[in-house]
Protein backbone atom coordinates (compact mmCIF):
# COMPACT_ATOMS: atom_id res chain seq x y z
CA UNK A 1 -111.35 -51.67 -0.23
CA UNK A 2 -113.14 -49.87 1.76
CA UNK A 3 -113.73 -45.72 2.18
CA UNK A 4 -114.23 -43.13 4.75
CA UNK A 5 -116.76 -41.11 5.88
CA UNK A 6 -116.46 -37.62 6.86
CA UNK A 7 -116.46 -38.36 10.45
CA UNK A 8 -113.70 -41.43 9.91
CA UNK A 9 -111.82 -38.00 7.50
CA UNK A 10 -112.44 -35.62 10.53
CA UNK A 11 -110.70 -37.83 13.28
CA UNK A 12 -108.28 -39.45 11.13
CA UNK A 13 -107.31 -35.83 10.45
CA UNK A 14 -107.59 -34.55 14.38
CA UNK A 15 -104.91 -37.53 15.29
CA UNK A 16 -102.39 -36.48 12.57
CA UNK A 17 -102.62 -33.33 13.28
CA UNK A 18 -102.04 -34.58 17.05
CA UNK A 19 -99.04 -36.78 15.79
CA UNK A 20 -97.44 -33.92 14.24
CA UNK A 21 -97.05 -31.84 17.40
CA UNK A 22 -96.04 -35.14 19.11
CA UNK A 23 -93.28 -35.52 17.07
CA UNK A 24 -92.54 -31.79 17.11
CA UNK A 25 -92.40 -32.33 20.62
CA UNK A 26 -90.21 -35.28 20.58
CA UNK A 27 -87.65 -33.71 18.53
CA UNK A 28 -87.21 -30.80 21.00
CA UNK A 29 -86.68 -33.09 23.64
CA UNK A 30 -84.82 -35.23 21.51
CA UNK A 31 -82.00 -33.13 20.95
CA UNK A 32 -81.29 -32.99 24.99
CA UNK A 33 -80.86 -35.99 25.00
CA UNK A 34 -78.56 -36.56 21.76
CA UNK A 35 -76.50 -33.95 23.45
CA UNK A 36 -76.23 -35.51 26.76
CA UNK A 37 -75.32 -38.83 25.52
CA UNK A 38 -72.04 -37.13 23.50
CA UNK A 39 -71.45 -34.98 26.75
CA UNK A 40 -71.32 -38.05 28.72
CA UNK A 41 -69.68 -40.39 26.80
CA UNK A 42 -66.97 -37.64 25.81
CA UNK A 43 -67.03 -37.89 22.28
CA UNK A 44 -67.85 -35.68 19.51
CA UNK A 45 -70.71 -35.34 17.75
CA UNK A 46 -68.93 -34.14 14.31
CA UNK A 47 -69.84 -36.37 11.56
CA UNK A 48 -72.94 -37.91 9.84
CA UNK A 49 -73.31 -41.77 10.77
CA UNK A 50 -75.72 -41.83 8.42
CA UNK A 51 -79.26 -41.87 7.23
CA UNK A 52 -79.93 -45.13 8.14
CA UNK A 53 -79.13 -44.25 11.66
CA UNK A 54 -81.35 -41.31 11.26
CA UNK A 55 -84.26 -43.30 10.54
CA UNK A 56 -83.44 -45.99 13.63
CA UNK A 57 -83.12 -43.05 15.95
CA UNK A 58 -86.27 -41.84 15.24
CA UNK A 59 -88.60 -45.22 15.24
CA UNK A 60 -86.77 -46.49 18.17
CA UNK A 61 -88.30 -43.59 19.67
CA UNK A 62 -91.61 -44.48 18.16
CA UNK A 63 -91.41 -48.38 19.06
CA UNK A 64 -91.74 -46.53 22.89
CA UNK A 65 -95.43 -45.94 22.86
CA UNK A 66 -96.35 -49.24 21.15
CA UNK A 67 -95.22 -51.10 24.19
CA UNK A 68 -96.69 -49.98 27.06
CA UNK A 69 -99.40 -47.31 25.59
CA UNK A 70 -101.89 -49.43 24.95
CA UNK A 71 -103.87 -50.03 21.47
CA UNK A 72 -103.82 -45.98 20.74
CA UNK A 73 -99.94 -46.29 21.16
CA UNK A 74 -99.84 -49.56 19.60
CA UNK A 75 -101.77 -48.28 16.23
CA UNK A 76 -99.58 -44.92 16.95
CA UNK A 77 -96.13 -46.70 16.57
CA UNK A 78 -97.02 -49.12 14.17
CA UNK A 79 -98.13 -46.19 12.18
CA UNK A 80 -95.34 -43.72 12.51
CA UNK A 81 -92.70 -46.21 11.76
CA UNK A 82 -94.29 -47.39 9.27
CA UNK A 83 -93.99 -43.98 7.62
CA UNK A 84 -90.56 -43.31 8.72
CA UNK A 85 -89.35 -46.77 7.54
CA UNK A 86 -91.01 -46.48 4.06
CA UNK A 87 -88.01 -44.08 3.44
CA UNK A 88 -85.41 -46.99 2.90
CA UNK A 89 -87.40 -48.26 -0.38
CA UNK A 90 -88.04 -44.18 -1.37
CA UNK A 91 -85.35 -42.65 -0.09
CA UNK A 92 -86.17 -38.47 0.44
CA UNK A 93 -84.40 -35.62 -1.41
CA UNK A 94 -84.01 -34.21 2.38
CA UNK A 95 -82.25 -37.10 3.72
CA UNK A 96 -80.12 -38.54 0.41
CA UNK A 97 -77.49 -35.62 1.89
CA UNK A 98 -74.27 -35.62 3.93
CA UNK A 99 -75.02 -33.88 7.09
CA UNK A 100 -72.83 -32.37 9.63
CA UNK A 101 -73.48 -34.29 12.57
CA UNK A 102 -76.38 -36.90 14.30
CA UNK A 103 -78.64 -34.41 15.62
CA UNK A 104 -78.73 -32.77 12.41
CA UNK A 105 -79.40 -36.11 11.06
CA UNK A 106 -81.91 -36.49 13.45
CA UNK A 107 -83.48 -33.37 12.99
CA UNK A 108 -84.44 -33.56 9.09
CA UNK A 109 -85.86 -37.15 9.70
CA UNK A 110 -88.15 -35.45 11.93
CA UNK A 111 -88.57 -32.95 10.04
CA UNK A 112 -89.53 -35.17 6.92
CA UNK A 113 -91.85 -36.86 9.24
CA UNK A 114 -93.87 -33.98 9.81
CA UNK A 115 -93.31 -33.31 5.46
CA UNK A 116 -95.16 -36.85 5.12
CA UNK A 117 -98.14 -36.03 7.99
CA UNK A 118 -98.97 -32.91 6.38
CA UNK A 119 -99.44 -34.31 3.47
CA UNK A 120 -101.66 -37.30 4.58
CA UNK A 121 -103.86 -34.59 6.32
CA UNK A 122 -103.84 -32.83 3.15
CA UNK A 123 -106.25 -35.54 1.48
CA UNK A 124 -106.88 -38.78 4.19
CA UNK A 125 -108.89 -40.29 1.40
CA UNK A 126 -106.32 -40.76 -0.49
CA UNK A 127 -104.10 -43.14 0.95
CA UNK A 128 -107.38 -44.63 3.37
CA UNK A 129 -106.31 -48.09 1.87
CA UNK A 130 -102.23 -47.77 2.19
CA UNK A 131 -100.32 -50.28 4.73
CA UNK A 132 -97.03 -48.51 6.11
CA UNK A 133 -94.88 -51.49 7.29
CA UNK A 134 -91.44 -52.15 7.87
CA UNK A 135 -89.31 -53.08 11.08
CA UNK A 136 -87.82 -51.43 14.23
CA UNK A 137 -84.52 -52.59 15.28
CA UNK A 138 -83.38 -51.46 19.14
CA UNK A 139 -80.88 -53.10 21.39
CA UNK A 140 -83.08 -55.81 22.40
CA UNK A 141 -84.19 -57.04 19.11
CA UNK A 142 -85.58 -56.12 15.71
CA UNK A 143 -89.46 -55.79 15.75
CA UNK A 144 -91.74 -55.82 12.45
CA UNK A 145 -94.55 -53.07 12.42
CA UNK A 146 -97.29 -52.90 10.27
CA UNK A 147 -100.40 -50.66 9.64
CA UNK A 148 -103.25 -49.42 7.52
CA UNK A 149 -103.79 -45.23 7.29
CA UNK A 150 -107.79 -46.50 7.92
CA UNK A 151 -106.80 -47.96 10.91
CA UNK A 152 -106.04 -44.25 12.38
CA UNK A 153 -109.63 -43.48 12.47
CA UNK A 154 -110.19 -46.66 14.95
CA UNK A 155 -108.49 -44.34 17.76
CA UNK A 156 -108.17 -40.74 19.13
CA UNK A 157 -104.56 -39.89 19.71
CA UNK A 158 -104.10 -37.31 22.64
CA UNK A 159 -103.41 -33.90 22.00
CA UNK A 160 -101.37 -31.72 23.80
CA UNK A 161 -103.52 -30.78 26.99
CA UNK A 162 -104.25 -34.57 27.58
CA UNK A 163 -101.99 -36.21 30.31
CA UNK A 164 -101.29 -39.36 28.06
CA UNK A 165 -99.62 -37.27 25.77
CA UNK A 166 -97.15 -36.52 28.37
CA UNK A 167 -97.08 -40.13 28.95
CA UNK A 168 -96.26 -40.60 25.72
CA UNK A 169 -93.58 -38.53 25.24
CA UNK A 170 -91.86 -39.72 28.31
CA UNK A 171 -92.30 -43.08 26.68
CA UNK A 172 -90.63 -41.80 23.26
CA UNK A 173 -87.57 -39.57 24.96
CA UNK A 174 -86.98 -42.81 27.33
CA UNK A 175 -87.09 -45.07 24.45
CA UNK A 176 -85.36 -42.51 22.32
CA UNK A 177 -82.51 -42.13 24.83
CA UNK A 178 -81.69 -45.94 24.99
CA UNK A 179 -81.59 -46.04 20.73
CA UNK A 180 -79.26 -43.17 21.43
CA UNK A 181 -76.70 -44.96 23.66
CA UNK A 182 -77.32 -48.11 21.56
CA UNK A 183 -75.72 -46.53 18.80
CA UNK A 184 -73.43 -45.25 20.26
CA UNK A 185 -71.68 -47.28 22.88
CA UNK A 186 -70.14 -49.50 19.82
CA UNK A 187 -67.67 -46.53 20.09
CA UNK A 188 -65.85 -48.86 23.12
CA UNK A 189 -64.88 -52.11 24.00
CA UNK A 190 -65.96 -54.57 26.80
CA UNK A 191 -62.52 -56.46 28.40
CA UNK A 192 -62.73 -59.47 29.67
CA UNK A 193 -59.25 -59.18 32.52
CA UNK A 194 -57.33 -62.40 33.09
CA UNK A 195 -56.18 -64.08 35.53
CA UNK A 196 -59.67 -65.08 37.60
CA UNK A 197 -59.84 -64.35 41.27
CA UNK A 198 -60.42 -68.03 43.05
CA UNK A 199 -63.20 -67.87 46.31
CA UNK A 200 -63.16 -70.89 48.00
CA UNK A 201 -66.94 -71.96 49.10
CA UNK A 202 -65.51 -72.53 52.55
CA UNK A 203 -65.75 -68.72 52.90
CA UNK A 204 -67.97 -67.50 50.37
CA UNK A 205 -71.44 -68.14 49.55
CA UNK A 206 -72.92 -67.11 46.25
CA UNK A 207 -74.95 -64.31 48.68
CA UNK A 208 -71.72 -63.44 49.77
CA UNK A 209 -70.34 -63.13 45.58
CA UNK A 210 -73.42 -61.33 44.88
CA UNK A 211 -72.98 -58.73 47.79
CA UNK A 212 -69.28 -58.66 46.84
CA UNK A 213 -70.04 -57.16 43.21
CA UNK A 214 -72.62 -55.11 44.42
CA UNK A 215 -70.16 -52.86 46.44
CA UNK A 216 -67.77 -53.33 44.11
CA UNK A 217 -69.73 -51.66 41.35
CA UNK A 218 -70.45 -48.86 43.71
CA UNK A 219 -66.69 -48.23 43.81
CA UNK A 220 -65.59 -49.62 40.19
CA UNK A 221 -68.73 -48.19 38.26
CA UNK A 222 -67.68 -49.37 34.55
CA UNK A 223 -67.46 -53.16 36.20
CA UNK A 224 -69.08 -56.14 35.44
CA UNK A 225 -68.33 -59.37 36.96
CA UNK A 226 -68.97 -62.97 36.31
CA UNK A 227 -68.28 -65.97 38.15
CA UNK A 228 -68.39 -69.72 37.68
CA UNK A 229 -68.55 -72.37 40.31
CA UNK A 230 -66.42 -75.40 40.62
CA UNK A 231 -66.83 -78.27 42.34
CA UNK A 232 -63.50 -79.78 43.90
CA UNK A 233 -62.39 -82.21 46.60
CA UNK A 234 -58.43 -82.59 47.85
CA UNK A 235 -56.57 -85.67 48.25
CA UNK A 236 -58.15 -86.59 51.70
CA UNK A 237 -61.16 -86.17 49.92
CA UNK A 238 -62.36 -82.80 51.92
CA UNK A 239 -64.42 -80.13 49.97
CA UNK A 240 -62.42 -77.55 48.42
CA UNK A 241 -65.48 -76.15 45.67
CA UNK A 242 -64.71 -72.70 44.59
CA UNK A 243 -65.53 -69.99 42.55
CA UNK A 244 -63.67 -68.65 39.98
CA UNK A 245 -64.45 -64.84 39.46
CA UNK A 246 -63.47 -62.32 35.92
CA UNK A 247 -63.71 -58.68 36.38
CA UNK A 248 -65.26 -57.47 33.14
CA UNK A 249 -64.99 -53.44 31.94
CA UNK A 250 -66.67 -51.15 29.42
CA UNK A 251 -64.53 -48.38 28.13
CA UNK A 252 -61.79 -47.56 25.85
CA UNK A 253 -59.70 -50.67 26.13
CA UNK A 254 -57.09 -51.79 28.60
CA UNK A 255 -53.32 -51.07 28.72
CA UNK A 256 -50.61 -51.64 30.86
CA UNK A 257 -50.81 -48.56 33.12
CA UNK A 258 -54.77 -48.64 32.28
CA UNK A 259 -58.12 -50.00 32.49
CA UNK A 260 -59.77 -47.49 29.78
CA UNK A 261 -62.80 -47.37 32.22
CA UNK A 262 -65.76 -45.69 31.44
CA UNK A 263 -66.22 -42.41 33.00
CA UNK A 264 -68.51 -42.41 36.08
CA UNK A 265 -70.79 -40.11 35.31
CA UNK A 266 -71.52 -42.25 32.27
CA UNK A 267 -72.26 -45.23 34.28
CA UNK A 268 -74.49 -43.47 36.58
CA UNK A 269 -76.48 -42.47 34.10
CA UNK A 270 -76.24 -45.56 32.10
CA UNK A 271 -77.04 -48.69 34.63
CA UNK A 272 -79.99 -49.22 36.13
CA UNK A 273 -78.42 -51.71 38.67
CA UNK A 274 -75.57 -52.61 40.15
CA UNK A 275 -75.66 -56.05 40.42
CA UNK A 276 -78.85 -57.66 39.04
CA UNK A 277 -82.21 -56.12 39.97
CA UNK A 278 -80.01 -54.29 42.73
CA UNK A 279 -81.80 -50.99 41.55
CA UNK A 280 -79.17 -47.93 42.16
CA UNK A 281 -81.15 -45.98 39.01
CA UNK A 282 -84.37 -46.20 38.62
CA UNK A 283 -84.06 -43.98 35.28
CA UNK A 284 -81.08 -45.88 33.96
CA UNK A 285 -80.73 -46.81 30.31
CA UNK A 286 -80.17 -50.72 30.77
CA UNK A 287 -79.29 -53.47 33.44
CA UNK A 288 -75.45 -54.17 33.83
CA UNK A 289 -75.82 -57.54 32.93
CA UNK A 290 -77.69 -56.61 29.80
CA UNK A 291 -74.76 -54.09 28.49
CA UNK A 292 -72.32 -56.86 29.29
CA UNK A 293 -73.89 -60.06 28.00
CA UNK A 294 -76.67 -59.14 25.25
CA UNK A 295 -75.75 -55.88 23.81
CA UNK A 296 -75.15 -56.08 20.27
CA UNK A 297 -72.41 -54.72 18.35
CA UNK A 298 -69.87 -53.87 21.29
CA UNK A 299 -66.81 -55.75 20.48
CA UNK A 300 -65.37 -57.72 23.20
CA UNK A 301 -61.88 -58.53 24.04
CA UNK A 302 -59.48 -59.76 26.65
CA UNK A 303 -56.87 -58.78 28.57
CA UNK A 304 -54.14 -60.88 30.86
CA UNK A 305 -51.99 -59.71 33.48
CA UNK A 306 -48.71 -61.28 33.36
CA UNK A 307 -47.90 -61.60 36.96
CA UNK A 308 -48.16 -65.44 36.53
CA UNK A 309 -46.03 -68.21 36.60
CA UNK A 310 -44.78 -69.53 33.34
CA UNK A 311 -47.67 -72.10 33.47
CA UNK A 312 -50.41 -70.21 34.56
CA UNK A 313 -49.67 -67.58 32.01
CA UNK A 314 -49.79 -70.14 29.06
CA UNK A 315 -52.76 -71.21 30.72
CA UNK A 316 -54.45 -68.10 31.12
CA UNK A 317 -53.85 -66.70 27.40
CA UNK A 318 -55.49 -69.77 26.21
CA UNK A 319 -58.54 -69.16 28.24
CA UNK A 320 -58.26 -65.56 26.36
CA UNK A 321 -57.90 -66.62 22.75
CA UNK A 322 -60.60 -68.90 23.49
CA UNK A 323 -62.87 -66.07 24.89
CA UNK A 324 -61.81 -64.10 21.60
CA UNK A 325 -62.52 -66.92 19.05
CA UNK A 326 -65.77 -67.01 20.53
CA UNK A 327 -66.86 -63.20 20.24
């Protein structure tokens, strides 16, 4: 085990006291974008989802500056989520309440944060041997994290007039703004629409497909689509290869008289692309194809059209349970 000196006390004590007006920070900035999301996505922010969503809101912010900050950010993240994490095995007075609403939520975990920094400050020595680890789960995965409070006086965390604390909390509201819309776009559905459009290769290339989506996002923003090719030849033995296309939505669910799209602004804000790596967002939350394909916990379902024949109907809602079986 080992122990500090009073310069390792001194800067270990500088960077929490940094940390705390990071998160401070954060929070502030936080909220805007708590808000937004609910604004967007018109629902209401009017119940607690809980304090484990509390805690995931506020280390997927973290998790931001560990990525791309380098090893200050790295130790930094590791570090804070640590902390924040160590609350599921003992749980706080502060946060073992029913609250009013996610920011709320979100603002006590903060605020317990800063609770838990102030005291470390309070006496560094004391916990110079403690490792804070845990995991960071965010729509692309679940991350472990792991650090030891000595390891905080093996880097100088910015303070407020240093230009890589701004970087930093760009990095924490952008990551904090995705963890936002990750929990919260389980709230709708993804449909899958049947019957499949048919595009014979004879007139369309897969440049010509991927051009095709592309303006129809622009006009259909809550879109994705998907298409498969098939190989074919006719009796005469001439190629008649096609592809078959599904139009795929996010939104409320789809009715008779409705898609249940998602509303534009939403999307705008939402997709960095249109179709993939067709940037029409640079500050977008994720790619279309992500939202779509790999984003966890949106429930997906199907919906036909029954302006078929007898036969392709039966044929189509088989495609459809089989789509469903398989979500």
């Amino acid at each position: 085990m080992s122990s500090p000196t009073e310069a390792d006390i001194l800067r270990v004590k500088t960077n929490l006291r940094n940390m705390i007006n990071f998160n401070n920070q954060l929070y502030v900035q936080g909220n805007t974008k708590i808000l937004n999301a609910f604004l967007l996505l018109s629902i209401s922010d009017d119940h607690d989802l809980g304090f484990e969503i509390g805690l995931n809101l506020l280390k997927g912010a973290m998790i931001g500056i560990g990525a791309e900050g380098g090893i200050i950010g790295a130790i930094a993240a590791n570090f804070l989520c640590g902390v924040v994490d160590s609350y599921t095995t003992t749980k706080p007075v502060s946060l073992n309440v029913q609250m009013s609403n996610l920011i709320t939520r979100f603002q006590k975990t903060s605020e317990q944060l800063d609770v838990d920094l102030e005291m470390y400050y309070g006496n560094p020595s004391q916990y110079w041997n403690t490792t804070f680890s845990g995991s960071v789960t965010n729509a692309f995965g679940t991350y472990p994290v792991s650090c030891t409070f000595s390891d905080l006086a093996t880097i100088d965390f910015p303070d407020e007039t240093n230009s890589l604390f701004v970087d930093y909390i760009l990095k924490a509201q952008y990551a904090l703004d995705q963890q936002v819309w990750f929990t919260l776009l389980p709230n709708f559905v993804i449909t899958k629409f049947y019957p499949s459009t048919i595009y014979p290769c004879k007139t369309y290339s897969e440049q010509k497909m991927e051009t095709n989506a592309a303006w129809f996002y622009g006009v259909h923003k809550s879109y994705w689509n998907n298409w498969t090719y098939y190989h074919d030849t006719n009796r005469k033995g001439e190629d008649t290869s096609y592809y078959s296309q599904n139009e795929n939505d996010i939104g409320t669910g789809a009715g008779a008289f409705t898609d249940g799209h998602l509303n534009d602004s939403a999307c705008d804000y939402l997709f960095i692309d249109s179709y993939d790596n067709v940037i029409i967002n640079s500050n977008g939350l994720f790619h279309r194809s992500f939202v779509f394909t790999q984003m966890p916990s949106i429930k997906h379902k199907t919906y036909t059209y029954y302006n078929l024949t007898e036969k392709e109907a039966v044929k189509e809602e088989k495609e459809a349970e089989k789509e469903n079986t398989e979500n």
